[in-house]
Structures are given as C-alpha cells and as structure tokens.
C-alpha atoms as a PDB file:
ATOM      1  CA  UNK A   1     -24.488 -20.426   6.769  1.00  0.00           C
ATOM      2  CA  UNK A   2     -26.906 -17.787   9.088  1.00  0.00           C
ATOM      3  CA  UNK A   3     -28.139 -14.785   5.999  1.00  0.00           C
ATOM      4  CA  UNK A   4     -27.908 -12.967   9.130  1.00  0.00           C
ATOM      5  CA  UNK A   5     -24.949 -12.966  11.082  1.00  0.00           C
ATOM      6  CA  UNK A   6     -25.263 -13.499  15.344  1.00  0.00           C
ATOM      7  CA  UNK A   7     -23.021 -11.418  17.425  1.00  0.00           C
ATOM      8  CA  UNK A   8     -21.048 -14.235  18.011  1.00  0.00           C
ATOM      9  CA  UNK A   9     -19.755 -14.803  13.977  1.00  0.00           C
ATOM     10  CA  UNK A  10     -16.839 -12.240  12.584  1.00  0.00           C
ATOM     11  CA  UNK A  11     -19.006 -11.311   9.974  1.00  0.00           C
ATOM     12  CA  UNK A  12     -21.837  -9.487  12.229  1.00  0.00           C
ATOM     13  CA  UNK A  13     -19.076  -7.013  13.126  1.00  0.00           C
ATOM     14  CA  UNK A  14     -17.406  -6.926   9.619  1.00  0.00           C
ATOM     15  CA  UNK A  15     -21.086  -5.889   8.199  1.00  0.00           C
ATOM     16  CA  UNK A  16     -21.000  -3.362  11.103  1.00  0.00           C
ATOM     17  CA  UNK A  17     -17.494  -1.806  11.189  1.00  0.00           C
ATOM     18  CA  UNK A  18     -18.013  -1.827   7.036  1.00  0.00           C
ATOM     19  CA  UNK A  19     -20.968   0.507   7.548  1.00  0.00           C
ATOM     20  CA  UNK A  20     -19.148   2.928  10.066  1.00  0.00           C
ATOM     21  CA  UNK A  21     -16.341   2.752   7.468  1.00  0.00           C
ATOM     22  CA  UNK A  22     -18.540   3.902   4.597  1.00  0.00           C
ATOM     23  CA  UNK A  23     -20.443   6.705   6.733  1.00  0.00           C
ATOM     24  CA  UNK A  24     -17.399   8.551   7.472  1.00  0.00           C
ATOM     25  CA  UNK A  25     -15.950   8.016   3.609  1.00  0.00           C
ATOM     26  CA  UNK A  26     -19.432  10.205   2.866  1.00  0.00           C
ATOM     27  CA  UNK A  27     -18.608  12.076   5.608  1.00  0.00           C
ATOM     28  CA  UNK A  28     -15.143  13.562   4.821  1.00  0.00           C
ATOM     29  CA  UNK A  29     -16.424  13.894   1.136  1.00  0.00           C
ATOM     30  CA  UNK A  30     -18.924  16.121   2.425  1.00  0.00           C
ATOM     31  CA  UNK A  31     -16.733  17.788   4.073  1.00  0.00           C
ATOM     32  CA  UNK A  32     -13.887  18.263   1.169  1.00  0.00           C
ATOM     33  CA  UNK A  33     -16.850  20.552  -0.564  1.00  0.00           C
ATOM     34  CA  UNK A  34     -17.500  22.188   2.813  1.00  0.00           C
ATOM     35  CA  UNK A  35     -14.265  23.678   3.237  1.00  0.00           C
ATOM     36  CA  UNK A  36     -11.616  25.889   0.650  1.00  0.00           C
ATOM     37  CA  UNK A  37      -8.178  25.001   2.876  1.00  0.00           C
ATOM     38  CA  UNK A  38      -6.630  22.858  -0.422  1.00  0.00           C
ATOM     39  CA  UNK A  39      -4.314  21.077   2.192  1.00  0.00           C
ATOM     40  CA  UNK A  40      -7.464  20.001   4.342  1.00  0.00           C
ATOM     41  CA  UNK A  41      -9.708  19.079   1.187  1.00  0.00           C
ATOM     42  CA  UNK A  42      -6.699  16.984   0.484  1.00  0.00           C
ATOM     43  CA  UNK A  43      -6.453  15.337   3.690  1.00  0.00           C
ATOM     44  CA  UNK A  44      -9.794  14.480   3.698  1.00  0.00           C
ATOM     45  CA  UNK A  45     -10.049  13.034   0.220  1.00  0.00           C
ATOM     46  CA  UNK A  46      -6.590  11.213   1.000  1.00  0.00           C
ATOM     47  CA  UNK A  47      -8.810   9.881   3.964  1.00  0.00           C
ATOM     48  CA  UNK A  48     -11.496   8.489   2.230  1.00  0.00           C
ATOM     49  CA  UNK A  49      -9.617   6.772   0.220  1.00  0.00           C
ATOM     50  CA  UNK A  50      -7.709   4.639   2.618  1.00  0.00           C
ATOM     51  CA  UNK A  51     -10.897   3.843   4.448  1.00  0.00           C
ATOM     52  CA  UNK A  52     -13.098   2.889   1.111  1.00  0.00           C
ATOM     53  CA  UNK A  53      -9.821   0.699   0.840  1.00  0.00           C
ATOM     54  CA  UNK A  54     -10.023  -0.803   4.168  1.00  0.00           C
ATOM     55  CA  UNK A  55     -14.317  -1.191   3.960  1.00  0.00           C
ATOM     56  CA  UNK A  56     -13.287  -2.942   0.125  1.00  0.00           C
ATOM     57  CA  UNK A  57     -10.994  -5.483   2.376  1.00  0.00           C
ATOM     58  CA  UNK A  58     -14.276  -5.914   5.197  1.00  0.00           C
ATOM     59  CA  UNK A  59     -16.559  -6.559   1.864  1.00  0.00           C
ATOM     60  CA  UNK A  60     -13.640  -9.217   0.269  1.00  0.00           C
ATOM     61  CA  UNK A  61     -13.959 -10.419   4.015  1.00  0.00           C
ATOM     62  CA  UNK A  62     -17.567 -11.341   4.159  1.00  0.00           C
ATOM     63  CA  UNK A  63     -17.427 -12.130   0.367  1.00  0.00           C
ATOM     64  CA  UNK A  64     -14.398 -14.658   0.783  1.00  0.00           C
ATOM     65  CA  UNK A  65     -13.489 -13.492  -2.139  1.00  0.00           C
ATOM     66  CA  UNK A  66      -9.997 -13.037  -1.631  1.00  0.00           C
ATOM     67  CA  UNK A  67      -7.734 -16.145  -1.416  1.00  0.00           C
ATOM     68  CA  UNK A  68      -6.738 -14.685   2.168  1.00  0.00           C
ATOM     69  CA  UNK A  69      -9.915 -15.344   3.355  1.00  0.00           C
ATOM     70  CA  UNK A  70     -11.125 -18.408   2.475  1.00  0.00           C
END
C-alpha cells in the first residue's frame, strides 16, 4: 500500500476530513472557555464530543481496525 495516499484512494480524504474534524473539536473547546452562557458551553462540549467520535471512526477507518472495515 501508497504511505501516502493519492486523491484517488478513500483514505487521502479520510486523513483530510479527520483533520478538519479535529480542528473544529479544538475549536469549540476553545470556545467553551471563551464564553459563560452554561447552555452554549454545553452545546459546544456536547459538540466535540460527537465529532472526536466521528474523527475516532475516520482513524478506525484508515487503521482497519474495526471488523467493519476490513
């Protein structure tokens, strides 16, 4: 297998839509210490959870290390 993925293989965009994933986790975060609104810090925090959860299934993805996908 490619160590670097080619536009063309699942996994290029799985590495990339992981990464977009992860930026906005850090991002809402951020943003749960920004702001005092308890409903909004826990909408954000409820937020980043789900998507670390969905980046965790891109990772298992890429890993195969799910049975699902191998």
């Amino acid at each position: 297998m490619n160590a670097t993925p080619t536009p063309s293989d699942p996994n290029f965009h799985a590495i990339h839509i992981r990464q977009r994933l992860d930026e906005l986790v850090e991002h809402l975060r951020a943003d749960v210490e920004k702001v005092k609104e308890p409903k909004a810090q826990a909408l954000f925090e409820t937020t980043a959870e789900v998507l670390k959860g969905l980046s965790t299934a891109f990772e298992h993805y890429g890993a195969k290390s799910e049975k699902a996908w191998q």
